[in-house]
Protein backbone atom coordinates (compact mmCIF):
# COMPACT_ATOMS: atom_id res chain seq x y z
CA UNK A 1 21.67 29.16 -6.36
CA UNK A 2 18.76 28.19 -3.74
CA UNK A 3 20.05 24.41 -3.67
CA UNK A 4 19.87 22.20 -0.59
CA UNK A 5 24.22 22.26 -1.11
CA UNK A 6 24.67 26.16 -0.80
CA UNK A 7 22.42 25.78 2.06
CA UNK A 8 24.18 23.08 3.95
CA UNK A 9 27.03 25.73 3.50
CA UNK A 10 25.14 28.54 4.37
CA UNK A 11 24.94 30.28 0.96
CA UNK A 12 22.49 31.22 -1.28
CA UNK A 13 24.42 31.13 -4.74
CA UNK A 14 23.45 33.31 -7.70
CA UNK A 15 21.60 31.55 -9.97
CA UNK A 16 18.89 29.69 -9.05
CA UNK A 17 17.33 26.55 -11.38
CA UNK A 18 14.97 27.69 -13.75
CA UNK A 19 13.22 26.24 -17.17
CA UNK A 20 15.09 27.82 -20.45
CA UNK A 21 12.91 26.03 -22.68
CA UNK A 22 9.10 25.27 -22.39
CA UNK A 23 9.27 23.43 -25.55
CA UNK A 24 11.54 21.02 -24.18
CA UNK A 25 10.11 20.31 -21.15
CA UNK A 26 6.61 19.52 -23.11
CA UNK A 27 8.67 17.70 -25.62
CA UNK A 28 10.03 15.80 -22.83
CA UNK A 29 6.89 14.66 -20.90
CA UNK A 30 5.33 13.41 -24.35
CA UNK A 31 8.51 11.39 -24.97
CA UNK A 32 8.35 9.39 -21.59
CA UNK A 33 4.74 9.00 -22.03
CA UNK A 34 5.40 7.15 -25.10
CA UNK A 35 8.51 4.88 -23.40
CA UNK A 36 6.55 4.32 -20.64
CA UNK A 37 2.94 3.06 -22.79
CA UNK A 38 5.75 0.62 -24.96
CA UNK A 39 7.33 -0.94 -21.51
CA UNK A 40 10.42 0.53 -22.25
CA UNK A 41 10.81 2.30 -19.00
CA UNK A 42 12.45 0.13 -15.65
CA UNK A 43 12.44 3.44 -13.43
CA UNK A 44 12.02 7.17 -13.22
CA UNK A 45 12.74 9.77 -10.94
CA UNK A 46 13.03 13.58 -11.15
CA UNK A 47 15.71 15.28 -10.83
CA UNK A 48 14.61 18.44 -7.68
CA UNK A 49 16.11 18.97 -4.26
CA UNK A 50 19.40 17.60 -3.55
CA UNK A 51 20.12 17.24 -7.52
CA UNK A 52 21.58 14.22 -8.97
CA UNK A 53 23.26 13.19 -6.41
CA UNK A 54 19.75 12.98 -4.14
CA UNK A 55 17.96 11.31 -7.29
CA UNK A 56 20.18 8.51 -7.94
CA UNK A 57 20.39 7.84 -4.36
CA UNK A 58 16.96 7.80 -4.02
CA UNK A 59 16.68 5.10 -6.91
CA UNK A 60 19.29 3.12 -4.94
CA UNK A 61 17.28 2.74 -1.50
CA UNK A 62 14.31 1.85 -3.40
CA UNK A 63 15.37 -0.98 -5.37
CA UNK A 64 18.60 -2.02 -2.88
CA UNK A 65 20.89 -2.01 -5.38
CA UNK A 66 24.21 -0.21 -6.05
CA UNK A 67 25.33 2.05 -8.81
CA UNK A 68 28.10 2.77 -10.99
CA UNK A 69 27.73 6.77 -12.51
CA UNK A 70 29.97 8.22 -14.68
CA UNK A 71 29.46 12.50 -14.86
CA UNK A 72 32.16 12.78 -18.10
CA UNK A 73 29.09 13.87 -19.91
CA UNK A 74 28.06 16.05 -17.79
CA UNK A 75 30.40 19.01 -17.95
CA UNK A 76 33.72 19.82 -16.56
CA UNK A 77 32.63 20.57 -12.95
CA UNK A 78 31.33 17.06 -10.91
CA UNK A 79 30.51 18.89 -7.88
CA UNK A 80 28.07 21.01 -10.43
CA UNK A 81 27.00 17.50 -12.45
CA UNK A 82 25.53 16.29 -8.80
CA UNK A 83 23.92 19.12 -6.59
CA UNK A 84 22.82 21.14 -9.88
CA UNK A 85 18.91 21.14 -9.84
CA UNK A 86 17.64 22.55 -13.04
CA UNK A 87 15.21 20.57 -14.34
CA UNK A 88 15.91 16.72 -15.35
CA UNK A 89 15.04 13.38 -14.78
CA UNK A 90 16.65 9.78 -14.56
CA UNK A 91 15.22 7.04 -16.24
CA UNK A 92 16.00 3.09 -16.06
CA UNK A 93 15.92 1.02 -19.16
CA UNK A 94 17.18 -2.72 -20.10
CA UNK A 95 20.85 -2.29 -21.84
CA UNK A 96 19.01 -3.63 -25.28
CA UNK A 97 16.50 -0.57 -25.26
CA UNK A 98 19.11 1.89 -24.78
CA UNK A 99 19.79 2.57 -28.64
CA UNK A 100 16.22 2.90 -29.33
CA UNK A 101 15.60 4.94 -26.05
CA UNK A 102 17.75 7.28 -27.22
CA UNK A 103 16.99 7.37 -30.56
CA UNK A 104 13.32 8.23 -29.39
CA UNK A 105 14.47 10.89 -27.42
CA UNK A 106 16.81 12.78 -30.48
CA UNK A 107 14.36 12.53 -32.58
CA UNK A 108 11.89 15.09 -30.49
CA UNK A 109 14.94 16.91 -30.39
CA UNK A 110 16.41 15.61 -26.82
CA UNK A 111 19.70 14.19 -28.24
CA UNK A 112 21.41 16.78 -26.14
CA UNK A 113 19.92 16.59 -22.55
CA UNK A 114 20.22 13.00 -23.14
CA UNK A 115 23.41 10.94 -21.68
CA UNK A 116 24.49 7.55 -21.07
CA UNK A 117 25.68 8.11 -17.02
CA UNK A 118 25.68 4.94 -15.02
CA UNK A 119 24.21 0.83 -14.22
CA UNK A 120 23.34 -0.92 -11.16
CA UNK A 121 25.92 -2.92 -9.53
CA UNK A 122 25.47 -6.17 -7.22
CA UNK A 123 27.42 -4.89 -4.64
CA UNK A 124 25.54 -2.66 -2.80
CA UNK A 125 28.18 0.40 -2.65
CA UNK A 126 27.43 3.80 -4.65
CA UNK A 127 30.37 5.38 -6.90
CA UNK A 128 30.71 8.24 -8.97
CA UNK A 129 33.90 8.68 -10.85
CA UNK A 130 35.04 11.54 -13.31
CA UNK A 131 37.74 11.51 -15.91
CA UNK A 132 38.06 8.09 -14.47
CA UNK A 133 38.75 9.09 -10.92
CA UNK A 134 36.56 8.02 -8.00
CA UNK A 135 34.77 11.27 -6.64
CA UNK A 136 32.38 9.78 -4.28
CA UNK A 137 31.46 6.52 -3.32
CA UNK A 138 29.87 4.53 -0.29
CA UNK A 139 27.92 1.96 1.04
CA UNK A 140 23.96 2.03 -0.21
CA UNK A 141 23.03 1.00 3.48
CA UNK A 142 25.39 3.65 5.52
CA UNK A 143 24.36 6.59 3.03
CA UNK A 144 20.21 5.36 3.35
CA UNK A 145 20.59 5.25 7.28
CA UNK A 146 22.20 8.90 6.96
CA UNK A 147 19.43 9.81 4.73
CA UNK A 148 16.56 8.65 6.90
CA UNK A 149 17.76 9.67 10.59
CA UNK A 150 16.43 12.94 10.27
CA UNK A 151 13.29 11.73 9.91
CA UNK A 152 13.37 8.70 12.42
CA UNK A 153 14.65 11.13 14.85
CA UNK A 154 11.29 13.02 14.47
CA UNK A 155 9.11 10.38 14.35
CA UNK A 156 10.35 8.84 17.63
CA UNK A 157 9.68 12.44 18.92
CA UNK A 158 6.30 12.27 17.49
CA UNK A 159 5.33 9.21 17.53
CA UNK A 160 6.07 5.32 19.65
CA UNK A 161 9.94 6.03 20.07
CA UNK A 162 10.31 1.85 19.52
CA UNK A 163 8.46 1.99 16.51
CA UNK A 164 10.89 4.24 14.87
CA UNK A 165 13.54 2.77 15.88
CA UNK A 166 12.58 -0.55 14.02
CA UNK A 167 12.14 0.84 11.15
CA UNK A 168 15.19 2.34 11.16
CA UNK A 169 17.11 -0.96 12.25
CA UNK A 170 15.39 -2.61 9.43
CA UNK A 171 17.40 -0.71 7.00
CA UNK A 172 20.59 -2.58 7.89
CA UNK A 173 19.42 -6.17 6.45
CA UNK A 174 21.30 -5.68 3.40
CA UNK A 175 19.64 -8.92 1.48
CA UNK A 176 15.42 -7.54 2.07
CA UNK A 177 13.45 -9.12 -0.56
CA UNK A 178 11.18 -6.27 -0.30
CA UNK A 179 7.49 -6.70 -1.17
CA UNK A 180 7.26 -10.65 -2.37
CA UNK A 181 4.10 -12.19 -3.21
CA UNK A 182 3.30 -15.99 -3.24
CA UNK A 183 0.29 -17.73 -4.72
CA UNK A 184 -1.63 -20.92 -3.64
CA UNK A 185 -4.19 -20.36 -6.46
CA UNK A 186 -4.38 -20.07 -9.60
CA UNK A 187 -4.93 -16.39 -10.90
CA UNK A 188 -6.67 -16.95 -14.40
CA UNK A 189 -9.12 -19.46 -12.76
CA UNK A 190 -12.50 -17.71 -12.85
CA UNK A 191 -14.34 -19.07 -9.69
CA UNK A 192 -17.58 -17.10 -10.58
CA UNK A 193 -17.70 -18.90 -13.35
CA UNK A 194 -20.12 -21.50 -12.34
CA UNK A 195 -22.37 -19.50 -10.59
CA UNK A 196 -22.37 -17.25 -13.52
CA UNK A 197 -23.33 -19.43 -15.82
CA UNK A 198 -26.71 -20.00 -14.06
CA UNK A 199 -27.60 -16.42 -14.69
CA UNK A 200 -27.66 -15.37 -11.21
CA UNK A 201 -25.87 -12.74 -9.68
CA UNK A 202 -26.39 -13.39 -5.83
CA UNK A 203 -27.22 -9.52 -4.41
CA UNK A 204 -25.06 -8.07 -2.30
CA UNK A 205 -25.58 -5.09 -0.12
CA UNK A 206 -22.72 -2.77 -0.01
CA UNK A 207 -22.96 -1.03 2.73
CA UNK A 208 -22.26 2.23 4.08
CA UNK A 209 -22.56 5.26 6.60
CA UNK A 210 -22.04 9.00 6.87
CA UNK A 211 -18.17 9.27 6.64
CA UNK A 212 -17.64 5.62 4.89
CA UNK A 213 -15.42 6.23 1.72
CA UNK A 214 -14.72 2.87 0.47
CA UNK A 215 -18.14 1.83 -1.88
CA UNK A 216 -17.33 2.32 -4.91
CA UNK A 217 -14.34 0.23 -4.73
CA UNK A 218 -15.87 -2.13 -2.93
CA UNK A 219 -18.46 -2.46 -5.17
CA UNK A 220 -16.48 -2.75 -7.96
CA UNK A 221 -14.59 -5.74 -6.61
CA UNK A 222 -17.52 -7.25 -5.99
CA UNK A 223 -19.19 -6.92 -9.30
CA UNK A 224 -16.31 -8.32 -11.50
CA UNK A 225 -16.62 -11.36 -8.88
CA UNK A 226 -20.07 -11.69 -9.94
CA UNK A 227 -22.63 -10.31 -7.22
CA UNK A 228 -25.60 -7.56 -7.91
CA UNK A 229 -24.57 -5.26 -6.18
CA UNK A 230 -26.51 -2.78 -4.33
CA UNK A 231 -25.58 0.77 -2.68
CA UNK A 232 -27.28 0.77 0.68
CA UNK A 233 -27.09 3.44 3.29
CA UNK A 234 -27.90 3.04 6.75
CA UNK A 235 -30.42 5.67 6.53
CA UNK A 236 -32.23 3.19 4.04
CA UNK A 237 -32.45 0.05 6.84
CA UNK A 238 -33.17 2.38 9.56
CA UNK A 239 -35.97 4.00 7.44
CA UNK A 240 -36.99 1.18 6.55
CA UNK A 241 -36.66 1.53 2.31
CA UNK A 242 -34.34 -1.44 2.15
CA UNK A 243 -34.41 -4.85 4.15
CA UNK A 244 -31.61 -7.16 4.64
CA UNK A 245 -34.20 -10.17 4.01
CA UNK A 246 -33.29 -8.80 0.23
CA UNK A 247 -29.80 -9.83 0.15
CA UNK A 248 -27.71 -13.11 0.39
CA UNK A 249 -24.64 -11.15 1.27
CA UNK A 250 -23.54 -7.53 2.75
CA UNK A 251 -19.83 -5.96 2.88
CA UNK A 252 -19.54 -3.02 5.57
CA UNK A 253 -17.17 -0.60 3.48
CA UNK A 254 -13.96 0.89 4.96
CA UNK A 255 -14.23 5.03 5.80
CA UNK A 256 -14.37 7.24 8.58
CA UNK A 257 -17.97 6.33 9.70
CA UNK A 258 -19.18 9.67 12.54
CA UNK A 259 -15.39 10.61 12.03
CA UNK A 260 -14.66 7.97 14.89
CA UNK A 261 -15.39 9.95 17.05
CA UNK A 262 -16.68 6.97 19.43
CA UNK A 263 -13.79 5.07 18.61
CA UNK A 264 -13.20 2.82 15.44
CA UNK A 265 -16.75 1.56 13.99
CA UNK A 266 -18.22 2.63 17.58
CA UNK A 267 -20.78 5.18 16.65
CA UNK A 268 -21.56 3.20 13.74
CA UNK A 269 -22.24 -0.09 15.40
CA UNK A 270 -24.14 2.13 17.92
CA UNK A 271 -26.41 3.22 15.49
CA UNK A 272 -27.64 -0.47 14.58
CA UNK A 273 -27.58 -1.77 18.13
CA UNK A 274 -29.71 1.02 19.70
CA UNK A 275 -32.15 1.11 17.38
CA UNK A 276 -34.76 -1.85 17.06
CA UNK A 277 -35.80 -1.68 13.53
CA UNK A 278 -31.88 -1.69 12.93
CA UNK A 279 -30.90 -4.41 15.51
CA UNK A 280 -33.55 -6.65 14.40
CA UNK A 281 -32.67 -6.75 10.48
CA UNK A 282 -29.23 -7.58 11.57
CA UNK A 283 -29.77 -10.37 13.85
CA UNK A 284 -32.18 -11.74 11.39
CA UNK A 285 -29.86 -11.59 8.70
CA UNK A 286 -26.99 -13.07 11.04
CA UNK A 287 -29.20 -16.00 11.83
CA UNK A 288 -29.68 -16.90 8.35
CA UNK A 289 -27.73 -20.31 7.40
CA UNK A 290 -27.87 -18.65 3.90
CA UNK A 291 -26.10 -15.26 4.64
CA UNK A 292 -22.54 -14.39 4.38
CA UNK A 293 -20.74 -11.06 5.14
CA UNK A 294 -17.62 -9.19 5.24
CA UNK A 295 -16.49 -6.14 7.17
CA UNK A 296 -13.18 -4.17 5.42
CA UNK A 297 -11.21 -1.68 8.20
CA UNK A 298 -14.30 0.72 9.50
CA UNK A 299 -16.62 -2.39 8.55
CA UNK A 300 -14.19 -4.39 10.53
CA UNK A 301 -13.95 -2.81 13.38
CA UNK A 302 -18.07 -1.78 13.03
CA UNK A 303 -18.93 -5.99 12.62
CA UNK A 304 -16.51 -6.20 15.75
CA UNK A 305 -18.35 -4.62 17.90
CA UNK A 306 -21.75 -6.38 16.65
CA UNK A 307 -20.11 -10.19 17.88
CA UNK A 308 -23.01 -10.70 19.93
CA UNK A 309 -25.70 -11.06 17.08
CA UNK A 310 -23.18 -12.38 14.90
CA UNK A 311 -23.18 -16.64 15.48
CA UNK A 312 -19.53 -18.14 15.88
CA UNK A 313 -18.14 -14.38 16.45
CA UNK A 314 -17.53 -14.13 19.83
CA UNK A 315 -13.96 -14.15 20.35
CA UNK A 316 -13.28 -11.65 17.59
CA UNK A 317 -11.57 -8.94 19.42
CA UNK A 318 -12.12 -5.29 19.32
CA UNK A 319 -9.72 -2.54 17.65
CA UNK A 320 -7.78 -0.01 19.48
CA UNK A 321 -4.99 3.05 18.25
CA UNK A 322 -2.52 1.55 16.40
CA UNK A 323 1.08 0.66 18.15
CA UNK A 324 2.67 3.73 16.13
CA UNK A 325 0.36 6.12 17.70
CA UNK A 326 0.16 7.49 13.98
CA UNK A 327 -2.18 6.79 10.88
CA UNK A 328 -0.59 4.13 9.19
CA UNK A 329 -1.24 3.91 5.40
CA UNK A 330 0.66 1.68 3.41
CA UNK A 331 1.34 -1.97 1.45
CA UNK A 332 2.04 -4.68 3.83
CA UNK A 333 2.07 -8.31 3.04
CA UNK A 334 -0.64 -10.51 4.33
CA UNK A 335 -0.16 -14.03 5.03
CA UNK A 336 -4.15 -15.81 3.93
CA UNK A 337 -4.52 -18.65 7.09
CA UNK A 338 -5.99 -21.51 6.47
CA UNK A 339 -9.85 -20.97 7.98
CA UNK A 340 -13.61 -21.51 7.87
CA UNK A 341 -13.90 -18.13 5.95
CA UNK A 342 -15.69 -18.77 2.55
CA UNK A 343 -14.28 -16.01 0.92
CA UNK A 344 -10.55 -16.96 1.73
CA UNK A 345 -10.94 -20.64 0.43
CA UNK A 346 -8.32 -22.55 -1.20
CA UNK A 347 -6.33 -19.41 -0.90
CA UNK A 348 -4.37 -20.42 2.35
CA UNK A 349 -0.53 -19.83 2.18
CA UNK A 350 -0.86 -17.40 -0.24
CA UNK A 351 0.98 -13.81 0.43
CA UNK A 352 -0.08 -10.70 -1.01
CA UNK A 353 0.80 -7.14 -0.52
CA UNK A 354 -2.44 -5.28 0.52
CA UNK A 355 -3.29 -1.25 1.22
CA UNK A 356 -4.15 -0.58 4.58
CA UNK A 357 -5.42 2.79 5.90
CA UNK A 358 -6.41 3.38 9.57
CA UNK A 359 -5.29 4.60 12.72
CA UNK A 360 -7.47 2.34 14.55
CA UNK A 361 -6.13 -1.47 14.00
CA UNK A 362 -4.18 -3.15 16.31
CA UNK A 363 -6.52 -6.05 17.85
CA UNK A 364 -6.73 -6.43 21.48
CA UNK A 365 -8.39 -9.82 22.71
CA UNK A 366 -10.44 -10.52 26.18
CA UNK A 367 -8.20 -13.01 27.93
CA UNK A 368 -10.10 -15.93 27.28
CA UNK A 369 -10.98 -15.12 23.54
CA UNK A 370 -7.28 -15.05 21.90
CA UNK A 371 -7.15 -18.61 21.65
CA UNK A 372 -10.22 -19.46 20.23
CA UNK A 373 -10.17 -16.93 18.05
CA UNK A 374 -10.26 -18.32 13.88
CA UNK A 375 -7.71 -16.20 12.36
CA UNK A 376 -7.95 -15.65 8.86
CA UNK A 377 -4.97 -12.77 8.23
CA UNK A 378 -1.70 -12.59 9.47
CA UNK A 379 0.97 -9.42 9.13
CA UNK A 380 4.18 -10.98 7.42
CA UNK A 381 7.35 -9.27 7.16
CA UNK A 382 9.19 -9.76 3.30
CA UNK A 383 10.46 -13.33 4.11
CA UNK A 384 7.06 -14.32 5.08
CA UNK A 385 7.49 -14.55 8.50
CA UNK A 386 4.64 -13.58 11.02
CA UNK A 387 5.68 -10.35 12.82
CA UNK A 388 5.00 -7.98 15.60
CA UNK A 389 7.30 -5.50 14.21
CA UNK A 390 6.84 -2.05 12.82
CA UNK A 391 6.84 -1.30 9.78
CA UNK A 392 5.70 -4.68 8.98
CA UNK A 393 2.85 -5.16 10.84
CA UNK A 394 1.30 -1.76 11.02
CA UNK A 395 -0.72 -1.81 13.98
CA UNK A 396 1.05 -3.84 16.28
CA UNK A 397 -1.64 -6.71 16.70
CA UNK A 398 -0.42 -9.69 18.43
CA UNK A 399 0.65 -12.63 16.49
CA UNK A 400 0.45 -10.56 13.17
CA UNK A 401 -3.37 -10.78 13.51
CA UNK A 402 -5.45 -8.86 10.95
CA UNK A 403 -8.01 -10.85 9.89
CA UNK A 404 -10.85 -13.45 11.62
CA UNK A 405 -13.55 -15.50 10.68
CA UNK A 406 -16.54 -16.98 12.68
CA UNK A 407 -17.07 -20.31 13.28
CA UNK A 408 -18.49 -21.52 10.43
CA UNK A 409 -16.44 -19.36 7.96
CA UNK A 410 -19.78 -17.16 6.61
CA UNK A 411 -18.81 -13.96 8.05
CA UNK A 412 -15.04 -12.38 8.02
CA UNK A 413 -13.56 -9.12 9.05
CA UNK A 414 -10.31 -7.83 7.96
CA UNK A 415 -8.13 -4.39 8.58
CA UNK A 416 -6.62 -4.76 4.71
CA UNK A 417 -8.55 -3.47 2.03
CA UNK A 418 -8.07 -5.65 -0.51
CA UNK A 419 -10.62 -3.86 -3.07
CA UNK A 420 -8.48 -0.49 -3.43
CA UNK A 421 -5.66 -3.20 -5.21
CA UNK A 422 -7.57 -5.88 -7.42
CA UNK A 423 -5.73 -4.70 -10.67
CA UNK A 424 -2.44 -5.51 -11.93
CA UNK A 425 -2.78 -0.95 -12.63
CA UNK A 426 -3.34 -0.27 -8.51
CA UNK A 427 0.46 -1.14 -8.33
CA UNK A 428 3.51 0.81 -8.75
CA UNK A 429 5.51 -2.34 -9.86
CA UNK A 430 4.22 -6.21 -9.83
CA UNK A 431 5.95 -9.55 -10.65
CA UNK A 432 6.04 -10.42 -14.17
């Protein structure tokens, strides 16, 4: 009773899904903690609205892969075995850690909520079979584009009608890689290495403003890379309790600095190039040959609009509502360019998937900038391919543009944040 099939038929059934035994359940959630600490564990999903039918479905868009499911064990009824949703839960695991997987699972006393119901297939088509007749089957693609129209029908009601229709046309390439990284570097090279071994840390001002959010991972990032680093407010410069003559480096975190209310980074900027105590430590720390700095999504749209103290910076661009009309937070894969930028070297050609989190990013160039412009960050779409194209590029900057350097490569702005995904943990799945 109360499931999404009664109402597509109007009904409201009897009984509606329930939990018989707490026990179980806790039983249950220890046992996949366990699976999932040893590895054993592929894929997991819940078993809720829609049922079975919904969850393995589900599991199918997201890894672009077929299925094979067989309800025998599931009771007499198949109609029952997939729209049912009491509580349950499917799990992935490698055919070789099935016997143990279930062995784990009887012995908390699971053996019988546990079954043996299906594999993926290479073929890209859904069927479920009973008593070794075909109940249901179609094409992964056809049944995804059914399952997402409801939704792209709203959003191009909502939002930039062409954006959603993109991103539904991009469900019908059948062969999408998906998310696919590619390295020019070496991973387990430690570059702070030398430095470190001099016992200096260079100091770094992290910086930040009312409504900036981003510090602490910043920070972080920084640290492990080997700078001191040091939490400084604006409050701090303006007041004069902290000078930039201090530091060799500063990072403008990523937030919502005065809620944006003057556009991306505007008040924020404002606040440094009104004021003369402000204006003055920042142009003297711009000027310094031995300065660097980086500005992450409010920083980068904040450093944008301080180009004319910054040397080298004046073709950067400024930063307007994203394409979408929407807040756009996601992974997207980010091409490194090869550039001046010190904290991108050796790194060019490399692709890596990367949060980003604004509504504010799509670059928009003064006629005569565009082409002078040092790029440092391009938008790719999953074959690595600069794009325009939503979902790909969020924002809709031209040429894939998210990312630029100045001249001489010491100070670089990006939308990305790459310090909310330095560890392997940040992701939901990574390459072996």
């Amino acid at each position: 009773g109360g499931s999404c099939l009664a109402q597509v038929y109007g009904q409201l059934g009897h009984h509606p899904a329930d939990l018989d035994d707490p026990r179980a359940l806790k039983a249950f959630f220890d046992r996949i903690q366990i699976l999932n600490d040893q590895g054993l564990l592929l894929a997991y999903h819940d078993r809720s609205d829609g049922g079975l039918f919904v969850t393995l479905c589900e599991m199918a868009f997201a890894g672009h892969t077929g299925l094979r499911i067989r309800l025998d064990d599931l009771g007499d009824d198949p109609v029952a075995a997939l729209f049912s949703e009491e509580l349950g839960a499917v799990i992935q695991v490698r055919h070789r850690d099935t016997d143990d997987v279930l062995a784990w699972l009887h012995d908390a006393g699971l053996g019988q909520y546990s079954h043996v119901i299906g594999t993926p297939a290479d073929d890209d088509r859904l069927v479920f079979t009973h008593d070794h007749h075909e109940v249901l089957a179609g094409e992964r693609i056809e049944w995804q584009r059914c399952w997402q129209e409801t939704s792209s029908r709203m959003q191009a009601l909502r939002d930039n009608s062409d954006c959603a229709r993109e991103e539904f046309d991009s469900l019908l390439d059948a062969g999408d890689p998906g998310l696919s990284p590619a390295l020019s570097f070496d991973t387990e090279e430690d570059v702070a290495a030398p430095c470190i071994a001099t016992g200096v840390r260079p100091r770094l001002a992290i910086l930040r403003e009312q409504g900036v959010n981003g510090q602490v991972e910043m920070a972080a990032a920084f640290d492990r890379a080997g700078f001191a680093c040091v939490d400084v407010h604006m409050s701090d410069l303006i007041g004069g309790r902290r000078s930039l003559a201090d530091f060799q480096g500063l990072v403008a975190c990523g937030g919502f600095s005065y809620g944006d209310v003057l556009g991306a980074g505007g008040g924020w900027a404002r606040s440094i190039l009104y004021n003369a105590r402000a204006r003055d430590e920042f142009e003297a720390f711009f000027a310094r040959s031995d300065t660097f700095g980086l500005g992450v999504c409010n920083g980068c749209q904040m450093l944008s609009h301080l180009k004319e103290l910054i040397p080298g910076a004046s073709s950067w661009p400024r930063f307007v509502r994203n394409r979408s009309e929407q807040f756009e937070a996601r992974f997207s894969l980010v091409e490194i360019v090869d550039s001046p930028s010190i904290l991108l070297a050796d790194m060019a050609g490399s692709r890596l998937p990367i949060v980003v989190a604004h509504g504010e990013g799509r670059a928009v160039f003064d006629a005569e900038d565009a082409a002078a412009a040092r790029v440092a960050l391009r938008y790719t779409d999953h074959y690595g391919r600069v794009t325009e194209a939503y979902p790909f590029n969020p924002n809709g900057s031209p040429l894939g543009i998210t990312g630029l350097t100045s001249r001489d490569g010491r100070f670089t702005i990006m939308m990305p944040h790459p310090e909310r995904c330095i560890r392997t943990v940040h992701n939901s799945w990574h390459p072996d």
